[in-house]
C-alpha atoms as a PDB file:
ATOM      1  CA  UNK A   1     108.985 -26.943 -10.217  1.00  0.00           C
ATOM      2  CA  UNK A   2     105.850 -24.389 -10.472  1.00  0.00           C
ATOM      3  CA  UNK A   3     102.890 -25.688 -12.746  1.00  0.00           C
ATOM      4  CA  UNK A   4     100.884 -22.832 -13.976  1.00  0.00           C
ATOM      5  CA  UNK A   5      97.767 -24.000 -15.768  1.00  0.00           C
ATOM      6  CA  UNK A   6      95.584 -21.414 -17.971  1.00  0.00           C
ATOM      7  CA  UNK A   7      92.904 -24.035 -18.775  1.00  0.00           C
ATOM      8  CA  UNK A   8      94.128 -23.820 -22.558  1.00  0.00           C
ATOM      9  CA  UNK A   9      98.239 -23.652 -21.492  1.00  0.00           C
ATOM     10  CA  UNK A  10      99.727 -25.875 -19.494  1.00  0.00           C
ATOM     11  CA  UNK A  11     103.334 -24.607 -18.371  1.00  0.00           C
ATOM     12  CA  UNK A  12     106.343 -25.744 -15.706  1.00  0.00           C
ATOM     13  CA  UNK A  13     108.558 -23.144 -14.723  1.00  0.00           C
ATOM     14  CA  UNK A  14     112.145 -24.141 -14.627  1.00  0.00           C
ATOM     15  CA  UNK A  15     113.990 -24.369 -11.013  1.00  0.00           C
ATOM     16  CA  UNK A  16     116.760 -21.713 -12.583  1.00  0.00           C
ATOM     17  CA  UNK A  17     117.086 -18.803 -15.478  1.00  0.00           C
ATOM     18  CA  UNK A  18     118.154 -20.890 -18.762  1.00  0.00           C
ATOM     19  CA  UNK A  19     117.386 -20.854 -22.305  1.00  0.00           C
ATOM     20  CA  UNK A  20     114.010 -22.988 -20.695  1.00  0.00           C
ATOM     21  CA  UNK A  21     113.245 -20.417 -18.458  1.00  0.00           C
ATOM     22  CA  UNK A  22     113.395 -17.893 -21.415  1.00  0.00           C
ATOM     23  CA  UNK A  23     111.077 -20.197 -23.267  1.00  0.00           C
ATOM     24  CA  UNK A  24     108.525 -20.100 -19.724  1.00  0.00           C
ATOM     25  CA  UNK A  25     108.242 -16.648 -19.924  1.00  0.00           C
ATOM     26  CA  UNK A  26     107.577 -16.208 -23.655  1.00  0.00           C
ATOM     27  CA  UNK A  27     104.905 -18.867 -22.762  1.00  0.00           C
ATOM     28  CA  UNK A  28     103.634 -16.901 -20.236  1.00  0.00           C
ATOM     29  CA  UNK A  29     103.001 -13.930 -22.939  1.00  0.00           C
ATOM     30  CA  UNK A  30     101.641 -16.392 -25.910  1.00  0.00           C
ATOM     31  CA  UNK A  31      99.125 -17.854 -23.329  1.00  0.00           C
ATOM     32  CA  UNK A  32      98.182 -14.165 -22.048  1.00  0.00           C
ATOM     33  CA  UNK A  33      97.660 -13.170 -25.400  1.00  0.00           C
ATOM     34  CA  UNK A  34      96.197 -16.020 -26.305  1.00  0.00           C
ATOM     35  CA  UNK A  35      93.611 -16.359 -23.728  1.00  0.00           C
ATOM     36  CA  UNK A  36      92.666 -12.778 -24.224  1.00  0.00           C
ATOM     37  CA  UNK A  37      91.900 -13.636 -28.173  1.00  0.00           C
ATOM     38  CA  UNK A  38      89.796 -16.621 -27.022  1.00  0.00           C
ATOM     39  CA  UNK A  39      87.579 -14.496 -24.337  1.00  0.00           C
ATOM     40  CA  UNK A  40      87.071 -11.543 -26.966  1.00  0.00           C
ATOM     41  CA  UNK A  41      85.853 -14.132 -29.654  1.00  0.00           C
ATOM     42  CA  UNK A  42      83.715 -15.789 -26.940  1.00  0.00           C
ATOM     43  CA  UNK A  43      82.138 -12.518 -26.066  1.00  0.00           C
ATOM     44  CA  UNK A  44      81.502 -11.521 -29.525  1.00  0.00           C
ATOM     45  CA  UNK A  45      80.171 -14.882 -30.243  1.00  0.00           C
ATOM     46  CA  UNK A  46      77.526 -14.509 -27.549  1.00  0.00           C
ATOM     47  CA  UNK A  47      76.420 -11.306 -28.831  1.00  0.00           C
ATOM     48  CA  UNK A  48      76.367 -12.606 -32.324  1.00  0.00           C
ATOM     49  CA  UNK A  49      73.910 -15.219 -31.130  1.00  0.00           C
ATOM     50  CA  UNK A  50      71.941 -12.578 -29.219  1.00  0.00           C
ATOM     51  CA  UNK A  51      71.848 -10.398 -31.870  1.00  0.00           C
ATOM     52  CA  UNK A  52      70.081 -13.636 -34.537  1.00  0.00           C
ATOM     53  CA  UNK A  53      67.994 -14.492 -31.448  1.00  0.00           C
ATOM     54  CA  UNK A  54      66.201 -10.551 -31.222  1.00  0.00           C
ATOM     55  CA  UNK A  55      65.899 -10.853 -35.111  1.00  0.00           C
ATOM     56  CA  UNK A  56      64.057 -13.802 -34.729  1.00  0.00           C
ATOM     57  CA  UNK A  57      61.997 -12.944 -31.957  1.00  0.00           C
ATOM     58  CA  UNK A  58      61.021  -9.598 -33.785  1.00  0.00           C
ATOM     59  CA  UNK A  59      59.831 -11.570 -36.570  1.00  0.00           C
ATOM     60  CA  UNK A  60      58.183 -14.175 -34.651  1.00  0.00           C
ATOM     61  CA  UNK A  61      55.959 -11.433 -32.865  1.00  0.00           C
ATOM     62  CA  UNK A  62      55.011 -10.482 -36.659  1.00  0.00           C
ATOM     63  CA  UNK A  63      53.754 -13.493 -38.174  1.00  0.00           C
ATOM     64  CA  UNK A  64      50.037 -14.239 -37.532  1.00  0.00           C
ATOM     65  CA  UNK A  65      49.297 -18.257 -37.027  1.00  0.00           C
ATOM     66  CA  UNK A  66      46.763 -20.509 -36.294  1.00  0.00           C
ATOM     67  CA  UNK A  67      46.489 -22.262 -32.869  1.00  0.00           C
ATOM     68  CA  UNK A  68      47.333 -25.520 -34.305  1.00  0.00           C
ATOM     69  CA  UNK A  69      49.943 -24.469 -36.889  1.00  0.00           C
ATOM     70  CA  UNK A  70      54.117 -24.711 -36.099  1.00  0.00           C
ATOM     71  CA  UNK A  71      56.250 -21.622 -36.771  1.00  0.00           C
ATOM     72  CA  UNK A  72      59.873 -21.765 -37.811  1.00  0.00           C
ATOM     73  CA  UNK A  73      61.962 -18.624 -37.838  1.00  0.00           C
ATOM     74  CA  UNK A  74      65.349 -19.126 -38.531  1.00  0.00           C
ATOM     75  CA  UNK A  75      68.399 -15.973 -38.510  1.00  0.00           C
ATOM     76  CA  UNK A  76      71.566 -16.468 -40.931  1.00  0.00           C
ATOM     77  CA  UNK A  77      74.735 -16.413 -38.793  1.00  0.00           C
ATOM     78  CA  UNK A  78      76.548 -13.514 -38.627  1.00  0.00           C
ATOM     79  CA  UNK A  79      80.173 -12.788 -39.290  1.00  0.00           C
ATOM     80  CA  UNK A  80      81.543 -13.052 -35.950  1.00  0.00           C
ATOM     81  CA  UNK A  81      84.269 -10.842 -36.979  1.00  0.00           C
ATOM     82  CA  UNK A  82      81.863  -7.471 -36.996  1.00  0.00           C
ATOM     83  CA  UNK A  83      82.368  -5.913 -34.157  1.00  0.00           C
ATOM     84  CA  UNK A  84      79.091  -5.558 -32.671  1.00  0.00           C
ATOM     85  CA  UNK A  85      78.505  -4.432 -29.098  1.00  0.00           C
ATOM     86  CA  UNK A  86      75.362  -5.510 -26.798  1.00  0.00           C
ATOM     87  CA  UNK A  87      73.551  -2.206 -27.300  1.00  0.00           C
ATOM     88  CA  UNK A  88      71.812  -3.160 -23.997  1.00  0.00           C
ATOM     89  CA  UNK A  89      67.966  -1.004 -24.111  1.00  0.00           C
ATOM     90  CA  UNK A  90      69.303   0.993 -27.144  1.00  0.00           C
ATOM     91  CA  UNK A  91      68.638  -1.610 -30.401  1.00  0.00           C
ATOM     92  CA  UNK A  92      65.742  -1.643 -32.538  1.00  0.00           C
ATOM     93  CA  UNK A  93      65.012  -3.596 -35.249  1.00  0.00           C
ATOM     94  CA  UNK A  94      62.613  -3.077 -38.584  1.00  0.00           C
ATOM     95  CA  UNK A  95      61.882  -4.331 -41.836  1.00  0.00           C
ATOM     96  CA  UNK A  96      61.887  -1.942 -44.645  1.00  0.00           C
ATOM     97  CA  UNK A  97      59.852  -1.284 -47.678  1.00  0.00           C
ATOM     98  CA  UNK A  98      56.284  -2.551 -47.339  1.00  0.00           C
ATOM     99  CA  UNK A  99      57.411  -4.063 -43.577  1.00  0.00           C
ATOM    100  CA  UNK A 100      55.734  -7.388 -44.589  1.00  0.00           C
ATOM    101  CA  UNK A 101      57.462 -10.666 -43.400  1.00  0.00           C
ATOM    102  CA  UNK A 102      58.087 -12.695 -46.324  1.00  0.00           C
ATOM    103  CA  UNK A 103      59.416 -16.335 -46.838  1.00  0.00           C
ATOM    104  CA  UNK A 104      62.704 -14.973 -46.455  1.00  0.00           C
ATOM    105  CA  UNK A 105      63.302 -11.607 -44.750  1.00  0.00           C
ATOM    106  CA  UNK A 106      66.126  -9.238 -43.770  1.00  0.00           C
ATOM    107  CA  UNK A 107      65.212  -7.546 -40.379  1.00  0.00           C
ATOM    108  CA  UNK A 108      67.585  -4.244 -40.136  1.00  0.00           C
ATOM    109  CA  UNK A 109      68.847  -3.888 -36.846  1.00  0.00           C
ATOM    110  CA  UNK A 110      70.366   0.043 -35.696  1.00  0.00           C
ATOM    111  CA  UNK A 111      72.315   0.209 -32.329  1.00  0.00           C
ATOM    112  CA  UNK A 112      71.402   3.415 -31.397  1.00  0.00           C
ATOM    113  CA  UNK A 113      74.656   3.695 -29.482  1.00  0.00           C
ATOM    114  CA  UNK A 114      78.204   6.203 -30.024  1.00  0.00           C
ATOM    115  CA  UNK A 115      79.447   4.783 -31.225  1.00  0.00           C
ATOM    116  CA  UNK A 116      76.622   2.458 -32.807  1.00  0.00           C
ATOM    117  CA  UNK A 117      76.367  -0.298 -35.880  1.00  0.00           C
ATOM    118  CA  UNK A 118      73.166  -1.263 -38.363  1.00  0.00           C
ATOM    119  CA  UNK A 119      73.254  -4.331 -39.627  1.00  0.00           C
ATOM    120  CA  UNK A 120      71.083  -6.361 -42.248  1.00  0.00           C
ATOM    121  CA  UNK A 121      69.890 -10.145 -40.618  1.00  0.00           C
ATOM    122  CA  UNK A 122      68.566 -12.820 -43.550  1.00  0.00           C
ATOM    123  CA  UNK A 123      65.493 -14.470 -41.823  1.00  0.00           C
ATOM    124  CA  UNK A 124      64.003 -17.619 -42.837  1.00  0.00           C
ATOM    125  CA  UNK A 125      60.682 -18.099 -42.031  1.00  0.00           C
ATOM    126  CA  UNK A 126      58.087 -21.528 -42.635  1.00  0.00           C
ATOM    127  CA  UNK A 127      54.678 -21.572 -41.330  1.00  0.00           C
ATOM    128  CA  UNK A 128      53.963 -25.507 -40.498  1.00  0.00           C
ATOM    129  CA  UNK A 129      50.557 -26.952 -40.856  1.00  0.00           C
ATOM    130  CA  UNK A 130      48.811 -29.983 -39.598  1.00  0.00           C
ATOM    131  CA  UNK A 131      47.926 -32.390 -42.083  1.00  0.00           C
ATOM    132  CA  UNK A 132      46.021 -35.599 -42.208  1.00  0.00           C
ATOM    133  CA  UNK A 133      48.007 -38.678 -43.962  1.00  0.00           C
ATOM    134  CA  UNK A 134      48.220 -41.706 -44.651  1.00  0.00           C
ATOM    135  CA  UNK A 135      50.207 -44.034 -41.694  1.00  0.00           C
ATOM    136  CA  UNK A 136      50.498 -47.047 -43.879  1.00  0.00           C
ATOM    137  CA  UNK A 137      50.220 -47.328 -47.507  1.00  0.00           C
ATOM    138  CA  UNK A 138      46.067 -47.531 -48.150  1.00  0.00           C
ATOM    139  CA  UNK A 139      44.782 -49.517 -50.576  1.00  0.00           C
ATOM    140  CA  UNK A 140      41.809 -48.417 -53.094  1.00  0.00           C
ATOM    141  CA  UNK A 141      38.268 -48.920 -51.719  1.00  0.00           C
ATOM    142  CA  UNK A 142      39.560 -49.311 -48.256  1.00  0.00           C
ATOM    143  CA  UNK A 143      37.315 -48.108 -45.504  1.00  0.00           C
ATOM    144  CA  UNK A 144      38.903 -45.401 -43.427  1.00  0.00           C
ATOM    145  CA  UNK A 145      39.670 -45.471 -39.766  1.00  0.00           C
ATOM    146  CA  UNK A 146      41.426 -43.955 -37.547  1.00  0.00           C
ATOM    147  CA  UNK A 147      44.148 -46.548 -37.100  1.00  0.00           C
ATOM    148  CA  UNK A 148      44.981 -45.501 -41.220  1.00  0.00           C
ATOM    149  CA  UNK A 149      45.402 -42.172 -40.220  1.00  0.00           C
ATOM    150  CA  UNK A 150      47.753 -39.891 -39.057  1.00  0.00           C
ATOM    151  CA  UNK A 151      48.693 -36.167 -38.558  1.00  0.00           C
ATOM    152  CA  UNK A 152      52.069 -34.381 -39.986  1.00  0.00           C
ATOM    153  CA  UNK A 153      53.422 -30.955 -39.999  1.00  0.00           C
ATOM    154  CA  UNK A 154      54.351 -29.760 -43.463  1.00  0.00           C
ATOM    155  CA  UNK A 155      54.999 -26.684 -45.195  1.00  0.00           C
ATOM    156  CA  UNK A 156      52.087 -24.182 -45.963  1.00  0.00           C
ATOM    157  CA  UNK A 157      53.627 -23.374 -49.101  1.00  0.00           C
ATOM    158  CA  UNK A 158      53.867 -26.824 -50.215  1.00  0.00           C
ATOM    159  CA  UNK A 159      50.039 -26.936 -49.430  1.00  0.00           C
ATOM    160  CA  UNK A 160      47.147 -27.684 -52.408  1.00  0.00           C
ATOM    161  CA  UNK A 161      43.822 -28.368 -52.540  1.00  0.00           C
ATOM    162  CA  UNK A 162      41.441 -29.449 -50.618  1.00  0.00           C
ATOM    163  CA  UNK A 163      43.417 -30.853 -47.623  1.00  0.00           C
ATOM    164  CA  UNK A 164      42.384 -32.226 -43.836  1.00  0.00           C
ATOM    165  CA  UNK A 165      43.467 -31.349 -40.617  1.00  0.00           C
ATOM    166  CA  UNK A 166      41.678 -33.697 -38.416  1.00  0.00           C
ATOM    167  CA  UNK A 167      41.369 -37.672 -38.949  1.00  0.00           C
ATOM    168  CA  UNK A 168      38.001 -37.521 -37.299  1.00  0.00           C
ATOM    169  CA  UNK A 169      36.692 -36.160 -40.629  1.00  0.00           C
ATOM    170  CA  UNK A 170      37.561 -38.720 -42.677  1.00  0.00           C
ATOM    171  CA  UNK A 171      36.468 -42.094 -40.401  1.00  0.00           C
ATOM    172  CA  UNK A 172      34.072 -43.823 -42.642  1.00  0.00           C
ATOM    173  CA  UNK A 173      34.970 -42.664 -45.919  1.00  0.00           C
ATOM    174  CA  UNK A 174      36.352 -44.339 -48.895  1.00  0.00           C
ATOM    175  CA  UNK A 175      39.329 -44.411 -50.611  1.00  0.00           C
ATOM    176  CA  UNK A 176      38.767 -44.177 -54.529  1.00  0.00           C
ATOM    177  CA  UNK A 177      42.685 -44.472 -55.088  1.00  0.00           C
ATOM    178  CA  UNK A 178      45.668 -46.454 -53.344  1.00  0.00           C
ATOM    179  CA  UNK A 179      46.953 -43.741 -50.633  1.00  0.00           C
ATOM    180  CA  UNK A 180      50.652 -42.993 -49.894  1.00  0.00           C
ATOM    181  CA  UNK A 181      52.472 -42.468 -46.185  1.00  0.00           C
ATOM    182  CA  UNK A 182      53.086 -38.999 -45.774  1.00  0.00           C
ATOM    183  CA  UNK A 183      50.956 -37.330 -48.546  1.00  0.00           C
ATOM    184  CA  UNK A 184      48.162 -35.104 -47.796  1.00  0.00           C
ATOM    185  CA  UNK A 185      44.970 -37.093 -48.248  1.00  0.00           C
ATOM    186  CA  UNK A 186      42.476 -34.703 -50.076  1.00  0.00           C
ATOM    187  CA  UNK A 187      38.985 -34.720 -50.637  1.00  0.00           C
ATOM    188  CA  UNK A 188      39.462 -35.565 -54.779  1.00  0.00           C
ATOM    189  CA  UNK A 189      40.781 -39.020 -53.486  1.00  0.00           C
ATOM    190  CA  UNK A 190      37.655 -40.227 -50.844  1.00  0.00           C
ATOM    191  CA  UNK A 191      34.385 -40.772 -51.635  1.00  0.00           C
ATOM    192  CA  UNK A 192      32.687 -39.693 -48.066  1.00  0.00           C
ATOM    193  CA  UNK A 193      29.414 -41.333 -50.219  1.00  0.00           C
ATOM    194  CA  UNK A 194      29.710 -44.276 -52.514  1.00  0.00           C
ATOM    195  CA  UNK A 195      27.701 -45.182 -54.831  1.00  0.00           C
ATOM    196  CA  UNK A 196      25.445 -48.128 -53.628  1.00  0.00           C
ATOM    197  CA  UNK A 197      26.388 -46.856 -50.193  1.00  0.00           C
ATOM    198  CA  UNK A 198      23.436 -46.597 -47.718  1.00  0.00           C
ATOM    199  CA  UNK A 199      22.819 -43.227 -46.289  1.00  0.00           C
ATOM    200  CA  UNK A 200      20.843 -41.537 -43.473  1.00  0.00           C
ATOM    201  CA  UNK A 201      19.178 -38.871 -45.331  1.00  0.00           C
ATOM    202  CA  UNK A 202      18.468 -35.337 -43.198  1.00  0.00           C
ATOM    203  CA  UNK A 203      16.194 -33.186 -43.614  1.00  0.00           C
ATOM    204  CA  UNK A 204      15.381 -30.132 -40.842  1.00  0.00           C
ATOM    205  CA  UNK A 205      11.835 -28.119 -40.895  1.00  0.00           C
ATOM    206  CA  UNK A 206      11.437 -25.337 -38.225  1.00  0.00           C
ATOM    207  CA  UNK A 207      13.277 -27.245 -35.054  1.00  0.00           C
ATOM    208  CA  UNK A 208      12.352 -30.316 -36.780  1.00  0.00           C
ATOM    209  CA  UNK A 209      15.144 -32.737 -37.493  1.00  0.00           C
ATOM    210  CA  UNK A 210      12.997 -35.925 -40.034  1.00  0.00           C
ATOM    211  CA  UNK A 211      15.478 -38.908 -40.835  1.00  0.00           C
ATOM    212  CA  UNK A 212      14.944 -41.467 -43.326  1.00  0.00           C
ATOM    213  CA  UNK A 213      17.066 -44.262 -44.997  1.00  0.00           C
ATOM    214  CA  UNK A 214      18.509 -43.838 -48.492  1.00  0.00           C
ATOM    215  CA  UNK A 215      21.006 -45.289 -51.352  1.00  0.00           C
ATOM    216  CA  UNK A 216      23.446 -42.803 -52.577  1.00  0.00           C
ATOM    217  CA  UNK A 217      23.260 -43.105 -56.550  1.00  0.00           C
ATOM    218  CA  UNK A 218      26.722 -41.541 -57.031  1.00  0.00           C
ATOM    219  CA  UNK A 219      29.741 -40.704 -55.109  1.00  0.00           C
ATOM    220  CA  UNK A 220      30.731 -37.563 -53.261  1.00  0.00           C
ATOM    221  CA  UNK A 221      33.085 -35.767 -51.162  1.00  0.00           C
ATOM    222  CA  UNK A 222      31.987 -33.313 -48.193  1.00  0.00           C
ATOM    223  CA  UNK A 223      29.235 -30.996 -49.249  1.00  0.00           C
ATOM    224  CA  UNK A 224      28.849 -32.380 -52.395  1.00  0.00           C
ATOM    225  CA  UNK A 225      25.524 -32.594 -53.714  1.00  0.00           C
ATOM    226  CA  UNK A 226      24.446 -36.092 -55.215  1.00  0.00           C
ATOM    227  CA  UNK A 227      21.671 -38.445 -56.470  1.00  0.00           C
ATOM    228  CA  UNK A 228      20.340 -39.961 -53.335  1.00  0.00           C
ATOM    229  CA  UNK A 229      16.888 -42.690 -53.522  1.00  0.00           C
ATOM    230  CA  UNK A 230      14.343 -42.375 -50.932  1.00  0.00           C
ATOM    231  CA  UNK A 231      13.896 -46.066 -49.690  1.00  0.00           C
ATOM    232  CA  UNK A 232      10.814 -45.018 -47.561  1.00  0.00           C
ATOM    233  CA  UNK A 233       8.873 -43.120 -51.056  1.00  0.00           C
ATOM    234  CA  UNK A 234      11.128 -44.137 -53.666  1.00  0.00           C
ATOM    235  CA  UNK A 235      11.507 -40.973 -54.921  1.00  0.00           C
ATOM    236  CA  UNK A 236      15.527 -39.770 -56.037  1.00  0.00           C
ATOM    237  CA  UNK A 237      15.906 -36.275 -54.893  1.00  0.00           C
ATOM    238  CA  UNK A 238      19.698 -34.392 -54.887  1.00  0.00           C
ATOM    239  CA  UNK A 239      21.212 -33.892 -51.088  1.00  0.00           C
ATOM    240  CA  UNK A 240      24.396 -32.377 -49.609  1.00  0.00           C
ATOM    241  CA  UNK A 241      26.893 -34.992 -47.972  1.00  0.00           C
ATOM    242  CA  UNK A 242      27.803 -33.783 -44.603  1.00  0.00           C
ATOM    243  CA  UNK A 243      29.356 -37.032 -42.671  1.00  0.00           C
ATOM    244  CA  UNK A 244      30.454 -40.170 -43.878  1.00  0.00           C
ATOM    245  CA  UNK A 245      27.321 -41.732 -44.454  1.00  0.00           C
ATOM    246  CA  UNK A 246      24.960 -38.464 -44.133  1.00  0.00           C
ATOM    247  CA  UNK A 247      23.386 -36.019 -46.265  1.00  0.00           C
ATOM    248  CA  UNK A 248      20.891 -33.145 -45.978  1.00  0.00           C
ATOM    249  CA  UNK A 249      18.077 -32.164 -47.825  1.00  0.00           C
ATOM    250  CA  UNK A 250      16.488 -28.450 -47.514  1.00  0.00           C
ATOM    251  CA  UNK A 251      12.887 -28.331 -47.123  1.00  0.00           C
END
């Protein structure tokens, strides 16, 4: 008895012409047409996915970014039932009106082909930016170090305030509030001087850096400028936090 395997049909031909061997060859023709179906809506599928893939490249080549930030572009599907052809060297794509890459955009895509298609391709795009947070829950007045901290990727539109992107900025300052995992820490919540904290203070004359000890008199974030006391003269004079720990005074 012949086997004759299609990788989707599976049929035995009968040793002599019967009703079965009627039924072989009608398999024969449901299998050809079938496998015919499945390698057209392969190919088409492939150039479906080709097709998202140069819409999202086009945007991507659009969308300015930092070097530390994450972009995501992301194409709709498309109806695999449009029959759209490779357009190999011949497709160009565009985004009309002001040609500015929005949150979400539709590139337009134009085979330039005879015959050709133009299709419209929804784009999703998210910008990703590095964050500092919270790794554990922080209690209020807690020291920072870098073991508290960590970095996450979130969404720039998602993004308020006056935010971090590296942990080294915030070792040695203190938390005025209880800190959650996964929230942006942000400057309103540290105090990079406490009050009763001892500070170096800074002060720079010509190519003169002078250093002297101090007490803040108030808390701060970064370039605040607070009540500091002069331990050397006693005298209270207003200074810009620059570190945890430092500020500057102008001569």
């Amino acid at each position: 008895m012949l086997k004759i395997n299609f990788g989707f049909c599976h049929i035995s031909q009968p040793h002599r012409w019967s009703t079965n061997y009627r039924r072989f060859l009608a398999g024969l023709l449901f299998c050809g047409v079938l496998g015919s179906a499945q390698a057209q809506t392969s190919g088409y599928n492939s150039v479906h996915d080709d097709i998202r893939r140069y819409a999202e490249d086009y945007v991507r080549n659009l969308v300015p970014v930092q070097s530390d930030d994450k972009l995501e572009v992301t194409a709709a599907s498309i109806d695999t039932r449009l029959p759209l052809t490779e357009c190999l060297g011949k497709l160009t794509a565009d985004i009309r009106g002001a040609g500015e890459v929005q949150r979400n955009t539709h590139v337009y895509l134009q085979c330039h082909e005879d015959p050709g298609w133009e299709i419209f391709v929804p784009v999703r795009v998210r910008v990703l930016k590095p964050v500092v947070t919270a790794l554990d829950p922080i209690a209020r007045n807690t020291l920072l170090q870098a073991q508290h901290l960590s970095v996450d990727y979130q969404d720039e539109v998602l993004l308020r305030g006056d935010i971090f992107s590296n942990p080294s900025d915030l070792v040695g300052s203190r938390s005025k509030r209880d800190l959650r995992p996964g929230q942006p820490i942000r400057s309103s919540q540290l105090c990079v001087v406490c009050k009763g904290d001892k500070v170096s203070i800074l002060a720079q004359t010509g190519g003169l850096m002078l250093k002297t000890d101090g007490i803040a008199e108030e808390d701060g974030a970064f370039n605040d400028n607070i009540r500091v006391s002069n331990l050397n003269s006693g005298r209270k004079i207003s200074a810009r936090i620059v570190a945890a720990g430092q500020v500057q005074v102008k001569l």
